[in-house]
N, C-alpha and C. Protein backbone atom coordinates (compact mmCIF):
# COMPACT_ATOMS: atom_id res chain seq x y z
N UNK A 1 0.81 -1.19 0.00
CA UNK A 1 0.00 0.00 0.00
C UNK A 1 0.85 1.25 0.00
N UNK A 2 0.17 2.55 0.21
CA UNK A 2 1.07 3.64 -0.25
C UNK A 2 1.46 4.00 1.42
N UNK A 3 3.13 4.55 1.58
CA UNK A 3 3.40 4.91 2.19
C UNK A 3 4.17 6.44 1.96
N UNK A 4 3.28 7.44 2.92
CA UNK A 4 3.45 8.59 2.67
C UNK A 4 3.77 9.54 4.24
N UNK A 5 4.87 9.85 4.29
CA UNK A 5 4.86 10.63 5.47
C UNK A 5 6.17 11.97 5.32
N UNK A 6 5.31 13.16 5.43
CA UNK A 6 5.98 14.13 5.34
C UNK A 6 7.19 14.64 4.14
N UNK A 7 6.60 13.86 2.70
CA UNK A 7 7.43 13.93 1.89
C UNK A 7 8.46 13.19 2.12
N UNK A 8 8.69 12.35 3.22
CA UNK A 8 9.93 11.32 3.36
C UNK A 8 9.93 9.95 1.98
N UNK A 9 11.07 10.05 1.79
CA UNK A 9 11.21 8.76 0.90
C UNK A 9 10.59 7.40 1.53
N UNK A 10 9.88 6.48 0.76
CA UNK A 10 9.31 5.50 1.03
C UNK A 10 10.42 4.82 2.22
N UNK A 11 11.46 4.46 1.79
CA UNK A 11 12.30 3.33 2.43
C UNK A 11 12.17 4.25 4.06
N UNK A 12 12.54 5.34 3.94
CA UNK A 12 12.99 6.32 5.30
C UNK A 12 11.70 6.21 5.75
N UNK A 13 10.62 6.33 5.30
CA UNK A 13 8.87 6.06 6.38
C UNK A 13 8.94 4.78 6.78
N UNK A 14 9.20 3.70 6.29
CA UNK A 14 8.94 2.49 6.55
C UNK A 14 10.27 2.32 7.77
N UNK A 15 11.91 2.67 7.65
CA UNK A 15 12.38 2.64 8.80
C UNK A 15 11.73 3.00 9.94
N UNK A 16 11.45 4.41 9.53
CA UNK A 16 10.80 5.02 11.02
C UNK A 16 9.59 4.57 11.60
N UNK A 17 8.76 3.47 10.96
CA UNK A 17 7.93 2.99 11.15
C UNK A 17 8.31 1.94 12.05
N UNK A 18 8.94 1.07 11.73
CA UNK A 18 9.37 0.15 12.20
C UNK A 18 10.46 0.31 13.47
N UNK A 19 11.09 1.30 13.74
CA UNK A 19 11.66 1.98 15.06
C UNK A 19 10.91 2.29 15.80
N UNK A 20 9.45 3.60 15.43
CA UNK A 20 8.57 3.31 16.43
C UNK A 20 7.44 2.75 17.00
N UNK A 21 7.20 1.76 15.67
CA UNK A 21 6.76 0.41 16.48
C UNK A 21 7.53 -0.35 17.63
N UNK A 22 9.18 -0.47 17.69
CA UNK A 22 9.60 -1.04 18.34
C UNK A 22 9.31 -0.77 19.71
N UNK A 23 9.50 0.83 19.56
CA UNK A 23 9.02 1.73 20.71
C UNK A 23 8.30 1.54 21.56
N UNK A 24 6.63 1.20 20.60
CA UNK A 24 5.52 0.93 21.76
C UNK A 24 5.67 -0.59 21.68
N UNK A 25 6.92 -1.29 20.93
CA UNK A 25 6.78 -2.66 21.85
C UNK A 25 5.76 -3.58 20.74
N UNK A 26 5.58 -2.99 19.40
CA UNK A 26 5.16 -3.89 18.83
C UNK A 26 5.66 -4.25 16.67
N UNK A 27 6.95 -3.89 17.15
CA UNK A 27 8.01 -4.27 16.08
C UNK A 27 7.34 -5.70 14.88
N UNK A 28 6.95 -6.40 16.10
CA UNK A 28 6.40 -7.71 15.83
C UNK A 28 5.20 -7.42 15.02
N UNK A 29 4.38 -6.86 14.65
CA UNK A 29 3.01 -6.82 14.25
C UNK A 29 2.83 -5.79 13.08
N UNK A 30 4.11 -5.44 12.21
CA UNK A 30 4.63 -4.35 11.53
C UNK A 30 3.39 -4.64 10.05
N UNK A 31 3.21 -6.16 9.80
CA UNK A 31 2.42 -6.06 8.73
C UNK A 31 0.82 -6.83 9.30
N UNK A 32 0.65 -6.81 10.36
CA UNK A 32 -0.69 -7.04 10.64
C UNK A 32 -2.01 -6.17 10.64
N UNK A 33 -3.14 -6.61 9.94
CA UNK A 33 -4.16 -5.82 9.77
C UNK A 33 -4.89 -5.82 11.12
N UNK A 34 -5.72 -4.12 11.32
CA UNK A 34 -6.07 -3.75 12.30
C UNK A 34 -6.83 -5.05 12.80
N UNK A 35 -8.07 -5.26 12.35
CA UNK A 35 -8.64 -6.56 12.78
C UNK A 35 -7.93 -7.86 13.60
N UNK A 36 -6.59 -8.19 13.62
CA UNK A 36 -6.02 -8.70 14.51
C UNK A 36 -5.21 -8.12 15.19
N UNK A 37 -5.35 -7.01 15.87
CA UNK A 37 -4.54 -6.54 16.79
C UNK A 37 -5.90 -6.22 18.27
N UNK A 38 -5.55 -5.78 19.72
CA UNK A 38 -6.52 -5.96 20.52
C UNK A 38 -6.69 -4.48 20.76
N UNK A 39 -6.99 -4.20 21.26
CA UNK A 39 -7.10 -2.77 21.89
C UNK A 39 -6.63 -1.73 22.36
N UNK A 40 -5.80 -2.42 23.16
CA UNK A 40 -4.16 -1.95 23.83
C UNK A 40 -3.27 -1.75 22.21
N UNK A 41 -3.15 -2.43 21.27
CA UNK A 41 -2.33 -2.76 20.25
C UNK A 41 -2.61 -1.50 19.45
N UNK A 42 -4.13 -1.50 19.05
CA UNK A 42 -4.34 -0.89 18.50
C UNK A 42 -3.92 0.89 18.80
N UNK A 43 -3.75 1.15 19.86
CA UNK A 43 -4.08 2.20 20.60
C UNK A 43 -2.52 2.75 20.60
N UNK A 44 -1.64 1.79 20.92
CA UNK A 44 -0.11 1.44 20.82
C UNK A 44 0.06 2.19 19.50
N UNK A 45 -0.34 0.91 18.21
CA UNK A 45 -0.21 1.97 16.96
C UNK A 45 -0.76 2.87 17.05
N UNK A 46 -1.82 3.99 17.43
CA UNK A 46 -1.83 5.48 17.26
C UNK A 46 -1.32 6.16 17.63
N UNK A 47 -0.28 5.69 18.79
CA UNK A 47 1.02 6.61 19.55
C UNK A 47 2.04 6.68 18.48
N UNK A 48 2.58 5.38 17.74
CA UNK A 48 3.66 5.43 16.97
C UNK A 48 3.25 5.90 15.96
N UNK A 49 1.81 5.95 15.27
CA UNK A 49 1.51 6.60 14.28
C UNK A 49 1.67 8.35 14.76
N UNK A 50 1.01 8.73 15.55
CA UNK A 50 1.43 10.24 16.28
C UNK A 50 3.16 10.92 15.99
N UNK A 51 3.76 9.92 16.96
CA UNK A 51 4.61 10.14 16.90
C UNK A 51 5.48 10.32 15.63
N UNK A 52 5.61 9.62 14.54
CA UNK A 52 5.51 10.12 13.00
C UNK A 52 5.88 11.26 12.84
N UNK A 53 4.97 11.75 13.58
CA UNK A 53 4.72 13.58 12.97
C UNK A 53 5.90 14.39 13.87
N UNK A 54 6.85 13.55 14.43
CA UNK A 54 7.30 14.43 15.48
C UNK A 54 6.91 15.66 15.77
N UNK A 55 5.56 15.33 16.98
CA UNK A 55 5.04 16.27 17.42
C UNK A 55 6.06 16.81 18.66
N UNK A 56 5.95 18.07 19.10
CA UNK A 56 6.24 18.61 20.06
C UNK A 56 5.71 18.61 21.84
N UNK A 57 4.61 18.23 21.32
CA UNK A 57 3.07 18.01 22.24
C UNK A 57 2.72 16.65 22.04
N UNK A 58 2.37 15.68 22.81
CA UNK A 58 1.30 14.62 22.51
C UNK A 58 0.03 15.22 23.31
N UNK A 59 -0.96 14.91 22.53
CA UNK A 59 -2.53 15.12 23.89
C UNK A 59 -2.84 13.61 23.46
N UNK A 60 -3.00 13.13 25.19
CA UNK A 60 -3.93 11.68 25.32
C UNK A 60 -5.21 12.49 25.97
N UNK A 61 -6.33 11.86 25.31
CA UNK A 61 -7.33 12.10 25.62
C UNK A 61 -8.33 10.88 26.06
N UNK A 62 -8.26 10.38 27.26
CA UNK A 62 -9.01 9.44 27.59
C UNK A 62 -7.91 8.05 26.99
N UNK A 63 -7.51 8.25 26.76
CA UNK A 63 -6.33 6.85 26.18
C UNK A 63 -6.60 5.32 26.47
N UNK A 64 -7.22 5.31 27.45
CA UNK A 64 -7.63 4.05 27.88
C UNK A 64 -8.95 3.99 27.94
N UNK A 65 -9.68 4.86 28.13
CA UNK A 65 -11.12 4.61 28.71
C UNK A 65 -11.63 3.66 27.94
N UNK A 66 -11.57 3.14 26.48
CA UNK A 66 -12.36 2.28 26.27
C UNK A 66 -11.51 0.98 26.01
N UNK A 67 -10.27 0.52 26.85
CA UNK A 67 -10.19 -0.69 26.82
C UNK A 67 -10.02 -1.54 27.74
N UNK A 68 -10.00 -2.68 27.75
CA UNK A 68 -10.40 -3.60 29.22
C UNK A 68 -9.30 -3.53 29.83
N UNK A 69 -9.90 -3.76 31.28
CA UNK A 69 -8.48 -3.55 32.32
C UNK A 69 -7.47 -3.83 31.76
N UNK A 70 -7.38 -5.25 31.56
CA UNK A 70 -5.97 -6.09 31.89
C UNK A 70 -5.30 -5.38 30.27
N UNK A 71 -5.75 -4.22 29.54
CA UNK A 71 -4.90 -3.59 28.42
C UNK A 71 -4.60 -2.50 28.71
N UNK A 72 -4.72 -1.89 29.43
CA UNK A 72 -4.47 -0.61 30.39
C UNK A 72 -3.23 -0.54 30.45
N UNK A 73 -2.05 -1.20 31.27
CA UNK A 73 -1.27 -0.92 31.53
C UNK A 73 -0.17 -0.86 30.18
N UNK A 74 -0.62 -2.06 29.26
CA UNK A 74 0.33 -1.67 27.86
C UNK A 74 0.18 -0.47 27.65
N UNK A 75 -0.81 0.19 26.91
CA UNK A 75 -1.03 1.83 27.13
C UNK A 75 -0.20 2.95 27.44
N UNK A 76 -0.55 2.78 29.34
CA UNK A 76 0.04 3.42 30.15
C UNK A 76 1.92 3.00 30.52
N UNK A 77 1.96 2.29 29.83
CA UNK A 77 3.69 1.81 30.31
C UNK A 77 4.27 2.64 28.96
N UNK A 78 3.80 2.90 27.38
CA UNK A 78 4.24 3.52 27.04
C UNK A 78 4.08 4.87 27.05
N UNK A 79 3.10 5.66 27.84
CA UNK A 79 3.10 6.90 28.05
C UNK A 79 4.39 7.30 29.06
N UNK A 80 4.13 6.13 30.22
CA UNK A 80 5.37 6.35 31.08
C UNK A 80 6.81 6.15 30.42
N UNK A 81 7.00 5.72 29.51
CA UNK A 81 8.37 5.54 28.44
C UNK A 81 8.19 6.97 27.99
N UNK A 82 7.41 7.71 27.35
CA UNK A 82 7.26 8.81 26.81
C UNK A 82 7.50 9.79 27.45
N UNK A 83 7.71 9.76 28.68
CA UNK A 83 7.59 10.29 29.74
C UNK A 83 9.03 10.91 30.22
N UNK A 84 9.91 9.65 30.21
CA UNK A 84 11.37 9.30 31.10
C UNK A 84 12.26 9.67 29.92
N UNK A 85 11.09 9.99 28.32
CA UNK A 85 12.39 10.97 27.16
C UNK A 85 12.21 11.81 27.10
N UNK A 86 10.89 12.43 27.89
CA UNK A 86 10.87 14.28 28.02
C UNK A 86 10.09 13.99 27.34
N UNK A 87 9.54 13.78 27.03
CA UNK A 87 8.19 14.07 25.67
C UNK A 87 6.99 15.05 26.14
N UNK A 88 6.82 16.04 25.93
CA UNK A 88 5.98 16.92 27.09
C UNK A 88 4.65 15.95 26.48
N UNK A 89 3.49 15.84 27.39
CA UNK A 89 2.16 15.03 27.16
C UNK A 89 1.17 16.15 27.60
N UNK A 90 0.02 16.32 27.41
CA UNK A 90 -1.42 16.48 28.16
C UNK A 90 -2.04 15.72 28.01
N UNK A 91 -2.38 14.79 29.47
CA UNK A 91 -3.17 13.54 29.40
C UNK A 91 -4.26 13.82 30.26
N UNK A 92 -5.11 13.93 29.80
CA UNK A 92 -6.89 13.84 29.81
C UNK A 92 -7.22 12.00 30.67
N UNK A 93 -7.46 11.76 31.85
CA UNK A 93 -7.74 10.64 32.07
C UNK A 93 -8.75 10.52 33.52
N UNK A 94 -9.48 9.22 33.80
CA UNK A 94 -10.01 9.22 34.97
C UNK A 94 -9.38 8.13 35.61
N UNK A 95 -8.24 7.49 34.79
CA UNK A 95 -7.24 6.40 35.74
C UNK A 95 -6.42 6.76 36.74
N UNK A 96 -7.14 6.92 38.43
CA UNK A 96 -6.33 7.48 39.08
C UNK A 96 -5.10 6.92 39.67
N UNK A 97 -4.89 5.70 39.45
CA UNK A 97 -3.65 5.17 39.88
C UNK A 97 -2.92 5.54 38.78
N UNK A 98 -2.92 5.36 37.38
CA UNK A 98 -2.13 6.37 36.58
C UNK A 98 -1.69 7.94 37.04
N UNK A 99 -2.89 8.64 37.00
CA UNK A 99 -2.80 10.01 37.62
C UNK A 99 -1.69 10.83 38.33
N UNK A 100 -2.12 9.50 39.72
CA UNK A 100 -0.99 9.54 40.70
C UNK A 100 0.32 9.39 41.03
């Protein structure tokens, strides 16, 4: 399919793709369609897709609210990675053990 990011050459999107997939930890799943990935996964790829854009800002907005507990913490373990590289965030959440 077409890969297009920021006027970058194909080969150079697909590296950086595949670096920050590694990122959120899912390197492994580089050619899997959304339909088999879970919730947490999915959510994973919209961080590394975000990130793409080397934003300056991330906003999480509710980031978890709609996935089941036990996917929560994948999520939240890479916000906290995002976290410990300076990545400034505004995170919107009602997970107060996150919060805290």
């Amino acid at each position: 399919g077409p890969v297009i990011l920021k006027g970058m050459p194909k080969a150079d999107a697909k590296a950086l793709a595949h670096e920050l997939l590694s990122k959120v930890g899912l390197a492994d799943k580089i050619d899997a369609y959304p339909s088999r990935l879970s919730g947490g996964q999915k959510q994973r790829v919209a961080i590394a897709r975000a990130l793409a854009m080397q934003p300056k800002v991330m906003l999480f907005d509710e980031a978890t609210s709609a996935l089941d507990p036990e996917l929560v913490d994948e999520v939240n373990a890479v916000m906290k990675q995002l976290a410990a590289e300076h990545m400034t965030m505004l995170i919107v959440t009602h997970e107060m053990r996150f919060a805290g």
